[in-house]
C-alpha atoms as a PDB file:
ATOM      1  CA  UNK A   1    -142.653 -29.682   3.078  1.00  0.00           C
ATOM      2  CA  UNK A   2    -144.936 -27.076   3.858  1.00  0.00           C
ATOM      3  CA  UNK A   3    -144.828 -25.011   0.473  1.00  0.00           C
ATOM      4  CA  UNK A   4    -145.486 -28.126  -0.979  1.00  0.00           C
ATOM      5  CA  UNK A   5    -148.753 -29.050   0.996  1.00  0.00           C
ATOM      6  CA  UNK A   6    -149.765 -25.397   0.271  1.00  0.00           C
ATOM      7  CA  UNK A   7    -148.664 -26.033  -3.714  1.00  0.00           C
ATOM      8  CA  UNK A   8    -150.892 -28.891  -3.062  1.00  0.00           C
ATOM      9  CA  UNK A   9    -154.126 -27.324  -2.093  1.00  0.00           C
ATOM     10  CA  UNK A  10    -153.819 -24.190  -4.394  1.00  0.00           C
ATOM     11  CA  UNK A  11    -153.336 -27.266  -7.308  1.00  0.00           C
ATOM     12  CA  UNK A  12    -156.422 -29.144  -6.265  1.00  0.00           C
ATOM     13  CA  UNK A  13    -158.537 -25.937  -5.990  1.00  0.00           C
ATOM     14  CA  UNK A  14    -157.718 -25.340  -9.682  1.00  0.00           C
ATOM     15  CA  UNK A  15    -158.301 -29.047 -10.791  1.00  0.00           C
ATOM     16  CA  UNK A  16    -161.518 -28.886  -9.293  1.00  0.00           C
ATOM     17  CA  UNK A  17    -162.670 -26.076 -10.904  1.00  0.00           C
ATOM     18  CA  UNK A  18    -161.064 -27.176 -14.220  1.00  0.00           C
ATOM     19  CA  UNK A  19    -162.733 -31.124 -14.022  1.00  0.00           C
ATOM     20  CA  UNK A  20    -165.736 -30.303 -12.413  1.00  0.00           C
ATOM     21  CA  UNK A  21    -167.313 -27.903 -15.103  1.00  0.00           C
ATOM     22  CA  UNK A  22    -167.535 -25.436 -12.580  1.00  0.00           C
ATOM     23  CA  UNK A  23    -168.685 -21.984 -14.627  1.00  0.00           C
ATOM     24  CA  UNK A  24    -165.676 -19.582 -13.568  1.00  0.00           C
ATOM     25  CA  UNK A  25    -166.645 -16.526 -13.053  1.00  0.00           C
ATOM     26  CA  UNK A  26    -165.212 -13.391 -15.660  1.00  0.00           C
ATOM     27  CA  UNK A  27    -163.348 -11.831 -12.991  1.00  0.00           C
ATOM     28  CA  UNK A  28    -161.598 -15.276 -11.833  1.00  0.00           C
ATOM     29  CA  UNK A  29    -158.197 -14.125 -13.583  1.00  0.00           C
ATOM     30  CA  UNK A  30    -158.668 -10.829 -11.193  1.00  0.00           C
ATOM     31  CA  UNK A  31    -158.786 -12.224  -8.233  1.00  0.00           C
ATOM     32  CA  UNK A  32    -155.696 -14.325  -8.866  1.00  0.00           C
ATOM     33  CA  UNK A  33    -153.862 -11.643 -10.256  1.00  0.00           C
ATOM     34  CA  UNK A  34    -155.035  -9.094  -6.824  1.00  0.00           C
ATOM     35  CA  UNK A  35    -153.790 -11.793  -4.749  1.00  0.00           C
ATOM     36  CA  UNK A  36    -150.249 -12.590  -6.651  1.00  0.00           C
ATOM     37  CA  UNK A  37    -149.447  -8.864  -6.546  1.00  0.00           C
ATOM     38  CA  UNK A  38    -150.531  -8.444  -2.962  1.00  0.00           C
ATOM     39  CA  UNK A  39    -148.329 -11.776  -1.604  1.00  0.00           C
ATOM     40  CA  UNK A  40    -145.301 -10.179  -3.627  1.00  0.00           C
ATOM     41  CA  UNK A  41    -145.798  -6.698  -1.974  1.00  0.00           C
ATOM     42  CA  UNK A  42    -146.133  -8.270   1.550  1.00  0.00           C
ATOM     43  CA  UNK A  43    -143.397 -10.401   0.944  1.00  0.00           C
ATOM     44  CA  UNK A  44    -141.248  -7.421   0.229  1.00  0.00           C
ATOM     45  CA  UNK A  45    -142.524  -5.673   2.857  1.00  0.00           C
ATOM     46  CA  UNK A  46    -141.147  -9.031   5.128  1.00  0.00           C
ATOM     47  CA  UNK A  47    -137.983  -8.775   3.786  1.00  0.00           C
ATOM     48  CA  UNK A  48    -137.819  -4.766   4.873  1.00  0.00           C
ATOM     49  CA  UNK A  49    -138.872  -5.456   8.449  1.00  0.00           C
ATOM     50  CA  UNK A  50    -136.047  -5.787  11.000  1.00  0.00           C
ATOM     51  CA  UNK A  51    -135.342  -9.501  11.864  1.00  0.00           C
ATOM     52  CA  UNK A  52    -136.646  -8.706  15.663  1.00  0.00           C
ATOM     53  CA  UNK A  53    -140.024  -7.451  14.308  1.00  0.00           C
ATOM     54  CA  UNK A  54    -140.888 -10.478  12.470  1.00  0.00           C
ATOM     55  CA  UNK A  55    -143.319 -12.139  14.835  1.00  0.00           C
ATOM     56  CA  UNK A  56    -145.345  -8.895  14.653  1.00  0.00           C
ATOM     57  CA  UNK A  57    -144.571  -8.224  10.827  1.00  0.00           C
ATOM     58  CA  UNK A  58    -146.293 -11.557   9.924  1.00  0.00           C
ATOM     59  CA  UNK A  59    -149.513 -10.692  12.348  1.00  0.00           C
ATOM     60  CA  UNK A  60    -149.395  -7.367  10.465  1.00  0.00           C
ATOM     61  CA  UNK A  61    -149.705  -9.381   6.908  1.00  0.00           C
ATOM     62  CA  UNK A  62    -152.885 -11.367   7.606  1.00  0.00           C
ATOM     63  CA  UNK A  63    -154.372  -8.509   8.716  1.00  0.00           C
ATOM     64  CA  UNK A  64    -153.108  -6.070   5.456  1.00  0.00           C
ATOM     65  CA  UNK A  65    -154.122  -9.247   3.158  1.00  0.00           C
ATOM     66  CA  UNK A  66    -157.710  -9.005   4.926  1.00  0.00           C
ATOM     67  CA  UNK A  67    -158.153  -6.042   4.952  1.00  0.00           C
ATOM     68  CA  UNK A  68    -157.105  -4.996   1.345  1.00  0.00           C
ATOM     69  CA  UNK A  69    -159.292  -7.995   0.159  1.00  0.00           C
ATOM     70  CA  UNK A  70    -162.653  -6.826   1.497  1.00  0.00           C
ATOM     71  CA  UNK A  71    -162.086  -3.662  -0.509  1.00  0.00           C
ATOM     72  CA  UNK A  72    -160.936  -5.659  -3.126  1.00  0.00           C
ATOM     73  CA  UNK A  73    -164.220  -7.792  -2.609  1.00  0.00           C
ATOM     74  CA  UNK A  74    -166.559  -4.545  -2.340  1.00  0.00           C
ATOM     75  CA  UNK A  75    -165.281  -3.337  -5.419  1.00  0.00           C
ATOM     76  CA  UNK A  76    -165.707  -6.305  -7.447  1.00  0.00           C
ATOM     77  CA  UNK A  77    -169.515  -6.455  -5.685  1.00  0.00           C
ATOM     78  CA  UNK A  78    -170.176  -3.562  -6.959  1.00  0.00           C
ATOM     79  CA  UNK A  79    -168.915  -3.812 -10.454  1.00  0.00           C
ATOM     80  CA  UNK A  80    -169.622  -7.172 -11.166  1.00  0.00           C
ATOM     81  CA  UNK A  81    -172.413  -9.408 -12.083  1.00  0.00           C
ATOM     82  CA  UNK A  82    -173.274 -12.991 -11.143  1.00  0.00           C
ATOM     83  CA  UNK A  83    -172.496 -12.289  -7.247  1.00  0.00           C
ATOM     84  CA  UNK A  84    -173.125 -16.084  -5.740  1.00  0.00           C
ATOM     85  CA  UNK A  85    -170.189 -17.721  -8.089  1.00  0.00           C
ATOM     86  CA  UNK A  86    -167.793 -14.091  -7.220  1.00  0.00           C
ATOM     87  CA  UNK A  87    -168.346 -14.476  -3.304  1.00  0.00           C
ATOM     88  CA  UNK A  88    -167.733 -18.229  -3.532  1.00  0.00           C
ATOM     89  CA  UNK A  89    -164.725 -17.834  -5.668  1.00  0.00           C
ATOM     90  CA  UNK A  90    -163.041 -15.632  -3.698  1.00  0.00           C
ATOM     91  CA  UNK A  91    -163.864 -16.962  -0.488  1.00  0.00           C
ATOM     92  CA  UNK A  92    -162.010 -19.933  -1.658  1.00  0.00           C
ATOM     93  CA  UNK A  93    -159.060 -18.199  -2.827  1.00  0.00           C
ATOM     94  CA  UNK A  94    -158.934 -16.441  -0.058  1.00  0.00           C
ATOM     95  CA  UNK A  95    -158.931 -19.226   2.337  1.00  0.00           C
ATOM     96  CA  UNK A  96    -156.085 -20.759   0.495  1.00  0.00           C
ATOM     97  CA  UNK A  97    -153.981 -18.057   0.669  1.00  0.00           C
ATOM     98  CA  UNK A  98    -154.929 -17.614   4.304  1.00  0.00           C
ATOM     99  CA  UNK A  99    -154.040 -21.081   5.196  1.00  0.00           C
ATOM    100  CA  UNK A 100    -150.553 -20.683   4.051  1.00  0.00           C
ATOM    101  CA  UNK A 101    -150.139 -17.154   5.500  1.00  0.00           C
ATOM    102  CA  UNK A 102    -150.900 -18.627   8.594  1.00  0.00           C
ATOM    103  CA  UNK A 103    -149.000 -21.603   8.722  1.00  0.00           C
ATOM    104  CA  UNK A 104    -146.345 -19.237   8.015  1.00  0.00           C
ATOM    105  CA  UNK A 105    -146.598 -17.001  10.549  1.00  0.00           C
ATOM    106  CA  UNK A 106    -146.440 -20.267  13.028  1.00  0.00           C
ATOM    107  CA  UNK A 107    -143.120 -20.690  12.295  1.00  0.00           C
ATOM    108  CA  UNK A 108    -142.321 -17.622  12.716  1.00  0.00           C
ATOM    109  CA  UNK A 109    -143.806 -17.066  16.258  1.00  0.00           C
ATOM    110  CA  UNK A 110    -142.519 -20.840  17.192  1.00  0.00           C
ATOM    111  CA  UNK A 111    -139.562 -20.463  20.099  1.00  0.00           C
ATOM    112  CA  UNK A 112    -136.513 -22.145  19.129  1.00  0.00           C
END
């Protein structure tokens, strides 16, 4: 039920940009590409952790996935133009992708 609330959000996010005639900025397709290849690589690195290190492995994620997206973000602030609709945009993305992370990571630190 979860993935689908997350599908959910990521789906409205899209819409909304889509419906609303919100100008998209050139590097849109960038930052959703960054952020596919970094949830596969952190998945995989999930599936390599030992199953006792998984509360800890899922801490380590968010804080891979933030940190590799602020140099992601500096880059992209540096080489970009149009900064205001960039920042935004990514903020967003980011938040969505940090919502699920973390309700993930619940789970995984709930006791049985």
């Amino acid at each position: 039920m979860k993935k689908w609330i997350t599908l959910a959000l990521i789906t409205i996010a899209l819409l909304s940009f889509s419906f609303l005639n919100v100008k998209l900025h050139p590097s849109w397709n960038l930052m959703i590409a960054f952020f596919a290849i970094q949830t596969i690589i952190l998945f995989r690195v999930d599936q390599w952790a030992p199953k006792e290190w998984k509360p800890q492995a899922s801490l380590v994620k968010i804080i891979i996935r933030l940190l590799s997206s602020m140099v992601f973000i500096l880059v992209l602030v540096y080489t970009q133009e149009d900064l205001y609709n960039l920042v935004i945009q990514f903020i967003i993305i980011y938040l969505i992708y940090m919502i699920f992370e973390i309700v993930e990571a619940l789970t995984n630190l709930r006791r049985n």
